[in-house]
Each structure stands twice: as C-alpha cells, then as structure tokens.
Protein backbone atom coordinates (compact mmCIF):
# COMPACT_ATOMS: atom_id res chain seq x y z
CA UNK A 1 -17.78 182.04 94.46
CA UNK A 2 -20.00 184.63 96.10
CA UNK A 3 -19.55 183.69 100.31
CA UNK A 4 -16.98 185.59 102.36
CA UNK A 5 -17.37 182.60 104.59
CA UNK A 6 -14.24 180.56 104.94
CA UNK A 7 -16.28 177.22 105.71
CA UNK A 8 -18.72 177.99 102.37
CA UNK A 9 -15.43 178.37 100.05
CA UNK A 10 -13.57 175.62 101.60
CA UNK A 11 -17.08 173.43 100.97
CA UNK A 12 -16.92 175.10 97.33
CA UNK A 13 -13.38 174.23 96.59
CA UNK A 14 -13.55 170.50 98.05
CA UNK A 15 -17.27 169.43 97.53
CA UNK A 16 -18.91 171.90 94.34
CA UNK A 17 -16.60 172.74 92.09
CA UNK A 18 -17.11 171.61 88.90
CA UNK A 19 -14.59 169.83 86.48
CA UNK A 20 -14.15 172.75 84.32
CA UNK A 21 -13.72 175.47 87.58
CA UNK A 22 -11.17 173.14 89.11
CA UNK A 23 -9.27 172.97 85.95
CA UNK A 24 -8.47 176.79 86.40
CA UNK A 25 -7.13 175.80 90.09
CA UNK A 26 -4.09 173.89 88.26
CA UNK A 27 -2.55 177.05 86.59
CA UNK A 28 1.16 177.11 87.05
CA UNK A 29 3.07 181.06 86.75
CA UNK A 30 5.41 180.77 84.02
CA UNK A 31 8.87 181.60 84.44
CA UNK A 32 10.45 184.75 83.35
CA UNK A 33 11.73 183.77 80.18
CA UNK A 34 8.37 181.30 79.03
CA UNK A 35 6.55 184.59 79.99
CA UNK A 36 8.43 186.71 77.72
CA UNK A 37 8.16 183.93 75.35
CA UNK A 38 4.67 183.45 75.14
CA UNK A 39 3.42 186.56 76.33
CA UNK A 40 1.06 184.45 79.13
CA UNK A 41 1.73 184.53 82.96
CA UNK A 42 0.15 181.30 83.98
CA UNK A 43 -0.91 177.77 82.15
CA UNK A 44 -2.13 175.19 83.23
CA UNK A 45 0.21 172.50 84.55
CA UNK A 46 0.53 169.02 82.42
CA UNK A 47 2.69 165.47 82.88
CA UNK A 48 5.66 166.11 81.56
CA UNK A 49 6.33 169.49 82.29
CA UNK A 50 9.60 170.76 84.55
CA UNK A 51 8.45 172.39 87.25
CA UNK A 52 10.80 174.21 90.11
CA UNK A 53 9.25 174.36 93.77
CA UNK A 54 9.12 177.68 95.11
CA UNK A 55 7.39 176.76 98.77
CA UNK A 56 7.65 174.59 101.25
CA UNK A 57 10.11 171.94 102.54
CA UNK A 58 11.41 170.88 99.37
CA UNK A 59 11.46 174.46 97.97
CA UNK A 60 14.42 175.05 95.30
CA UNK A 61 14.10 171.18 93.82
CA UNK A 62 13.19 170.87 90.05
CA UNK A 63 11.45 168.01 88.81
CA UNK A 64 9.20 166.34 85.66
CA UNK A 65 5.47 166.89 87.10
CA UNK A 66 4.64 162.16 87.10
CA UNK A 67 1.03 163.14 88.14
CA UNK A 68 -1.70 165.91 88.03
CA UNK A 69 -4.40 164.62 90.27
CA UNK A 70 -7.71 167.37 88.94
CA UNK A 71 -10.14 166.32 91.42
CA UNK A 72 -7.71 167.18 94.73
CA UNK A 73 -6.22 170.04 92.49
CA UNK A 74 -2.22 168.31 93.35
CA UNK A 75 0.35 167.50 91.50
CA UNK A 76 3.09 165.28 92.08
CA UNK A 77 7.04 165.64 91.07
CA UNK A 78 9.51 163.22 90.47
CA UNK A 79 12.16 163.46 93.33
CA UNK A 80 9.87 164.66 96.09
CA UNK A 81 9.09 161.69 98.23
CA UNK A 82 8.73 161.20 102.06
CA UNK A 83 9.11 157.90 103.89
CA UNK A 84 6.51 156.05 105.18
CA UNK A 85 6.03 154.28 108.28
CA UNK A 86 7.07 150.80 106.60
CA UNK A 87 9.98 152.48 104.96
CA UNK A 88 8.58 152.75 101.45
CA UNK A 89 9.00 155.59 99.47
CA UNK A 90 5.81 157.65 98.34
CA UNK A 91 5.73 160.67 95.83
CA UNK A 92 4.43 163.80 98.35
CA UNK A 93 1.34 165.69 96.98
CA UNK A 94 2.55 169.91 95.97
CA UNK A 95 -0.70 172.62 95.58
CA UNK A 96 0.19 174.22 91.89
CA UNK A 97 0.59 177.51 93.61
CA UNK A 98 3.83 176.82 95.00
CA UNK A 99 5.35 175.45 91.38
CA UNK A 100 6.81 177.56 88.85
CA UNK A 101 7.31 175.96 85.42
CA UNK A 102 10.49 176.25 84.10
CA UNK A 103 10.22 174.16 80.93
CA UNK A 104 6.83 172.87 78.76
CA UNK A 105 7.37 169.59 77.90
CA UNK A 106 5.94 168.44 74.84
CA UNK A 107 3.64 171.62 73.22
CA UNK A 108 1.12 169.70 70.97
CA UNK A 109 -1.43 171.35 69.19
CA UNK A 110 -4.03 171.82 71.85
CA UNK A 111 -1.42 173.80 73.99
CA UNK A 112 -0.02 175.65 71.27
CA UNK A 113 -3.43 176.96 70.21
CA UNK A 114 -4.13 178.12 74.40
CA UNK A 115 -0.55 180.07 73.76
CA UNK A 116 -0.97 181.33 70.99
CA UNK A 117 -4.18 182.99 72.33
C-alpha cells in the first residue's frame, strides 16, 4: 500500500487485496507465555484456537475461535453472540486485532514448521 489516502486504503483493504495479503491481516499477538515459547509475537489465527478478547464490548471473554471468515478478515468466537430482532441468537463478527491467543489448538505440521521458523 503506497496512498496516504484514507478512501484509497480502505478501497485496498475491502476491494484489492489479494488472498495471500489478506492472510497477513488475520495475525493474532501471542500471549506472553506462547511468545516466550515460540519465540514469535504474532500467528495467524486458526479454528480451534482459544482466543481472549482484549477490545470492545465483550472484552475479557475467552473463547474457541468457530469461524475465520479470510475474505472480511473476521473471526468469530464461541460465546459472543448478540440477539437479533426475531430473538435468535447470532455469533458477532471480532477484527483479529482485538484477540489475543491464549492457547494453539491443535499444532500440525504446517504450523509447527511457521514456528519453528
């Protein structure tokens, strides 16, 4: 991104950016002891994971991330809902930026070779 035009980033961020650009937009900071652990300061979020909120209304909760949505850059955590009109209950979209993961879930291969870098 090159603009220091707010209407040319937001237009970046929502219309251009490419699969592989957005996927950096889902990095998670690690918590203390993951960072000491693994020597990294931010992954990128998975299902699965444990995530604590750090923003916002439900700020404090901690949760398994049900649903990483790449192409609005959201995730979703089990517990956080808000009430629709009709009185059904829908999971409420978090940005990454105001998670902090407190636990990987499962570390397969793939994720243990992007730590281990």
């Amino acid at each position: 991104m090159k603009s220091i035009q707010p209407r040319k980033q937001r237009r970046w961020l929502y219309r251009l950016a490419k699969l592989h650009e957005r996927h950096k937009l889902l990095h998670v900071t690690l918590s203390k002891d993951l960072r000491k652990k693994y020597g990294k300061r931010a992954i990128r979020v998975r299902k699965g994971d444990k995530v604590r909120i750090m923003r916002g209304e439900f700020a404090g909760h901690e949760g398994k991330v049900m649903e990483v949505d790449t192409k609005k850059g959201i995730i979703k955590v089990e517990g956080v809902t808000v009430t629709k009109a009709d009185g059904s209950e829908v999971l409420r979209p978090i940005h990454p930026s105001n998670v902090m993961i407190i636990d990987l879930g499962e570390v397969d291969d793939v994720r243990k070779k992007i730590l281990e870098r």
